[in-house]
C-alpha atoms as a PDB file:
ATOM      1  CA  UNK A   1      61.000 -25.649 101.573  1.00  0.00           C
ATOM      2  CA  UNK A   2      61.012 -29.357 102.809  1.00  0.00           C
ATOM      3  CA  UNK A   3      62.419 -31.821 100.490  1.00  0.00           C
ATOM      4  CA  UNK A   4      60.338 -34.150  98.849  1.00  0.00           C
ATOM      5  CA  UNK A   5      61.274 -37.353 101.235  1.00  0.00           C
ATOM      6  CA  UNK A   6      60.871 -35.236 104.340  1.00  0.00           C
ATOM      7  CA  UNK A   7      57.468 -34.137 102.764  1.00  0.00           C
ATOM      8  CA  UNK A   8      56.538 -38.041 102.169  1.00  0.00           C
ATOM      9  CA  UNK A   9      57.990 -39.005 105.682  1.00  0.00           C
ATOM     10  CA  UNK A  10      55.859 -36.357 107.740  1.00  0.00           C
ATOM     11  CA  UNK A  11      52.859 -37.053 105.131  1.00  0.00           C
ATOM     12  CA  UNK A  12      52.388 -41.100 106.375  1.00  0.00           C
ATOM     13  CA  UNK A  13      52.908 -40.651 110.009  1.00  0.00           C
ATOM     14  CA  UNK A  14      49.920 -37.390 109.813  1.00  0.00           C
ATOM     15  CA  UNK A  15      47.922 -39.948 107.743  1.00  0.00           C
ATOM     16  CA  UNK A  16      46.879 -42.144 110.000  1.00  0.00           C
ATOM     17  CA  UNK A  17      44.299 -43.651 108.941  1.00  0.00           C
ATOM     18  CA  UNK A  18      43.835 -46.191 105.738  1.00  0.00           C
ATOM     19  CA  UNK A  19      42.343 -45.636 102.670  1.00  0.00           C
ATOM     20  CA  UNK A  20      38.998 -47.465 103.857  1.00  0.00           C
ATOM     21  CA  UNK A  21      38.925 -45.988 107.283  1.00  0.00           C
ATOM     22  CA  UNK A  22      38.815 -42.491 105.442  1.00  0.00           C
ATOM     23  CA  UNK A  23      36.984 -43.214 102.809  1.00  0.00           C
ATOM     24  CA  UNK A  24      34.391 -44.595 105.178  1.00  0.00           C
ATOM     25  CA  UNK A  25      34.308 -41.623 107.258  1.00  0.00           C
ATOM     26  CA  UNK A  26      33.973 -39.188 104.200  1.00  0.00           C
ATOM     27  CA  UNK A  27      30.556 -40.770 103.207  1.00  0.00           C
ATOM     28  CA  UNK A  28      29.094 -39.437 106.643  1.00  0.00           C
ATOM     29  CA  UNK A  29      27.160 -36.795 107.076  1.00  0.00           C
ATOM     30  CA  UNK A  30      29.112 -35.546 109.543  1.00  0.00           C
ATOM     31  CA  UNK A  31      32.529 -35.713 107.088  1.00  0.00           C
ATOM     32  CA  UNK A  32      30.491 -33.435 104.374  1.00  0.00           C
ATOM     33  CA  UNK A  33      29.207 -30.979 106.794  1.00  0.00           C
ATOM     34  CA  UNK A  34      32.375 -30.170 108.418  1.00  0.00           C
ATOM     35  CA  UNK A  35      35.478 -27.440 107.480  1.00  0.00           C
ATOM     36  CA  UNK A  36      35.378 -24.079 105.461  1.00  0.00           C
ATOM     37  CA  UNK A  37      33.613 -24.582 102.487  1.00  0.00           C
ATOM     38  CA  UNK A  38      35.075 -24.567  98.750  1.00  0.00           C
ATOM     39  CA  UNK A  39      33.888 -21.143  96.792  1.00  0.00           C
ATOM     40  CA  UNK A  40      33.330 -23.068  94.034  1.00  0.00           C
ATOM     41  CA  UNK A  41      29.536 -23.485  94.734  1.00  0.00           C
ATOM     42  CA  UNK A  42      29.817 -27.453  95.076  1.00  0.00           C
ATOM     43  CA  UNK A  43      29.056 -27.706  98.741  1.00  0.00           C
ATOM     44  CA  UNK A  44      32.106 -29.306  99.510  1.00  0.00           C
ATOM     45  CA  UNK A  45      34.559 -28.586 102.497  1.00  0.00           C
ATOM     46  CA  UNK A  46      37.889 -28.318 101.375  1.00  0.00           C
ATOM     47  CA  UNK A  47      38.879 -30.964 103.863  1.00  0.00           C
ATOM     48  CA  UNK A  48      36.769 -33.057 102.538  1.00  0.00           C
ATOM     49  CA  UNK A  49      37.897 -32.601  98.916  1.00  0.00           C
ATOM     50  CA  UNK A  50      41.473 -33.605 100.146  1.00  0.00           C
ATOM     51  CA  UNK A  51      40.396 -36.414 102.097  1.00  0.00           C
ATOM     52  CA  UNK A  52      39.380 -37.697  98.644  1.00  0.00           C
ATOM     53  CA  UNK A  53      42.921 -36.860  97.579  1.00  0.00           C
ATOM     54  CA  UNK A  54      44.326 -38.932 100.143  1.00  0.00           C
ATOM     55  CA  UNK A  55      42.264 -42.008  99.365  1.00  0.00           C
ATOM     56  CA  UNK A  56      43.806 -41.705  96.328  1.00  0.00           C
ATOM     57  CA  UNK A  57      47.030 -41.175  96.721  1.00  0.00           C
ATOM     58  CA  UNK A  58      46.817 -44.085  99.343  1.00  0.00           C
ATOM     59  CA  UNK A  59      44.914 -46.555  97.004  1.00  0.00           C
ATOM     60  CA  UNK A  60      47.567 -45.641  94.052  1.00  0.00           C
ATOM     61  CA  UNK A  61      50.381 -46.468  96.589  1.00  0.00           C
ATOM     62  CA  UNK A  62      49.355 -48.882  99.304  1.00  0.00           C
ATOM     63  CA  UNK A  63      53.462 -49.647  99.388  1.00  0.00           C
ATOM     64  CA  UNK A  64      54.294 -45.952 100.307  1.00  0.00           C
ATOM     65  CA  UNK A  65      56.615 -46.774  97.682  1.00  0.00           C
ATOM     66  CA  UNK A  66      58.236 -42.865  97.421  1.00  0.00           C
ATOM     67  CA  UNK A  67      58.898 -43.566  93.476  1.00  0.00           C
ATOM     68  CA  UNK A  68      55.041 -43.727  93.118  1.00  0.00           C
ATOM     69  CA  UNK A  69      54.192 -40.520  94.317  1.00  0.00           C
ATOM     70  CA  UNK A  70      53.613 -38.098  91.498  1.00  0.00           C
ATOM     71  CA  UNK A  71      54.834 -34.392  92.241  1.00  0.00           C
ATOM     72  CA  UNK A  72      50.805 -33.948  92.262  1.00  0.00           C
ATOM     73  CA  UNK A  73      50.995 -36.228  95.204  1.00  0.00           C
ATOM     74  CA  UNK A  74      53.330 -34.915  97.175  1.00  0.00           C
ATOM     75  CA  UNK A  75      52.019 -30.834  96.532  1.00  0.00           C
ATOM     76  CA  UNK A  76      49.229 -32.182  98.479  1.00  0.00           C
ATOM     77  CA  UNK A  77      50.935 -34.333 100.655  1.00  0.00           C
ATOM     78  CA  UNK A  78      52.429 -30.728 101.680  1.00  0.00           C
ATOM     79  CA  UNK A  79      48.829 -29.030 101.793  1.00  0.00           C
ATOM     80  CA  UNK A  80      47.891 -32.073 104.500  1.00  0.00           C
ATOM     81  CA  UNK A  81      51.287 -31.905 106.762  1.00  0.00           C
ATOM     82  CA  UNK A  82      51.103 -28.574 106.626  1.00  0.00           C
ATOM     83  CA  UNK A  83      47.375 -28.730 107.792  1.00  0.00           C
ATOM     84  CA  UNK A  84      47.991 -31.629 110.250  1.00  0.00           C
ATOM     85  CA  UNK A  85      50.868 -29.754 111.916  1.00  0.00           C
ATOM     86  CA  UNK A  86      49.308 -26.136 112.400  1.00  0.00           C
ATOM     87  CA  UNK A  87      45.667 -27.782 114.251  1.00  0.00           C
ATOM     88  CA  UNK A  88      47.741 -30.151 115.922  1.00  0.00           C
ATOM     89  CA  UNK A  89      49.381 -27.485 117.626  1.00  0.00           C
ATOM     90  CA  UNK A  90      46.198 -25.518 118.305  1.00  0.00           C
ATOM     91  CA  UNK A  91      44.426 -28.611 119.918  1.00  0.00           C
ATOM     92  CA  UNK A  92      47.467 -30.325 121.436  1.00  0.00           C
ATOM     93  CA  UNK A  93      46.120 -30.018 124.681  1.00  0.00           C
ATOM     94  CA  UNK A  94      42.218 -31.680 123.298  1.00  0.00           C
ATOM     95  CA  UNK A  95      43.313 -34.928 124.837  1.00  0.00           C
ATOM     96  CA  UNK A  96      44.238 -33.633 128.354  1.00  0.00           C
ATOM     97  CA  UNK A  97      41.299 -31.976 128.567  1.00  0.00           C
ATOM     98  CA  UNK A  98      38.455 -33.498 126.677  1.00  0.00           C
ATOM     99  CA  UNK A  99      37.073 -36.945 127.350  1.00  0.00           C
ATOM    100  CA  UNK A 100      36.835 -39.742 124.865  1.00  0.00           C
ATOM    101  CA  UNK A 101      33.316 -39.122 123.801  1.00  0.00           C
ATOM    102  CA  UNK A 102      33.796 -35.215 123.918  1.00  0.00           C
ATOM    103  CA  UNK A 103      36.921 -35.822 121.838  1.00  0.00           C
ATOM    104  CA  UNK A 104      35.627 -37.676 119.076  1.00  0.00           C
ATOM    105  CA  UNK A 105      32.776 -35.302 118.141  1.00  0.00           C
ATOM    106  CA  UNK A 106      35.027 -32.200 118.625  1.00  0.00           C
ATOM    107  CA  UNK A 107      35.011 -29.968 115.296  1.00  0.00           C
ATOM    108  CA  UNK A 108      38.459 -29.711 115.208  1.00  0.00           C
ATOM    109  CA  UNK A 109      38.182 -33.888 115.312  1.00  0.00           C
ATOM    110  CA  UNK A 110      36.035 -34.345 112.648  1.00  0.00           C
ATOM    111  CA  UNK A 111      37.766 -31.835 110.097  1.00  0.00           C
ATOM    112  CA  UNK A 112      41.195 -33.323 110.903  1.00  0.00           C
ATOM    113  CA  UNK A 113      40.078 -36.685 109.808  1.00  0.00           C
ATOM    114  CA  UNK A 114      38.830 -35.028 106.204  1.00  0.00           C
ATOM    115  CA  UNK A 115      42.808 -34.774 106.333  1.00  0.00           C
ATOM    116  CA  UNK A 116      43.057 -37.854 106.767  1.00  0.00           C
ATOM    117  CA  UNK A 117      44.400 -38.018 110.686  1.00  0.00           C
ATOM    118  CA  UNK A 118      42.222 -39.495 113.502  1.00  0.00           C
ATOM    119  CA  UNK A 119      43.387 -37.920 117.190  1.00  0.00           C
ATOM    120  CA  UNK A 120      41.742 -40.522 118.823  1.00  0.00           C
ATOM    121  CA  UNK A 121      44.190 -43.034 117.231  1.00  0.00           C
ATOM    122  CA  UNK A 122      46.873 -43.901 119.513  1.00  0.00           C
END
């Protein structure tokens, strides 16, 4: 299992986007409607239930401070690299093969930003 550093280090270079930019794109429609839903009856994606965790963690921490993180925290900082990492590798080739517009309203697009990572960033 990673160490909790590693887990922190991996965690804020998948997150790429800021606490506003996600929390923004969570209130779409688009956001709530996208991912495997919870079984919980809510209606909520679980991607978009751990975008909300992000914003939090992010808004608790805007330092990245690693001190800050509760082990909370970084349990789901886990959950997101270890989402980030596995689609990543399933749509590594999206940008060699998709255009810009195609890109952005890609599925696999949309629920990787619940997670709080935007492939159309850099």
């Amino acid at each position: 299992m990673k160490d909790r550093a590693e887990v922190i280090r991996e965690f804020n270079s998948y997150v790429n986007m800021s606490s506003s930019e996600l929390s923004s794109w969570l209130s779409t429609s688009e956001s709530q409607h996208t991912g495997q839903m919870k079984n919980d009856g809510s209606g909520e994606s679980k991607g978009h239930e751990s975008g909300r965790i992000i914003v939090d963690i992010l808004e608790r921490n805007p330092e990245k401070d690693d001190e800050k993180y509760t082990d909370e925290d970084v349990e789901h900082m886990r959950r997101v690299v270890s989402y980030c990492k596995r689609h990543l590798a399933q749509e590594g080739k999206l940008k060699e093969t998709k255009s810009e517009e195609e890109l952005e309203n890609a599925n696999s697009t949309k629920s990787l930003k619940n997670w709080g990572h935007d492939p159309t960033k850099y």
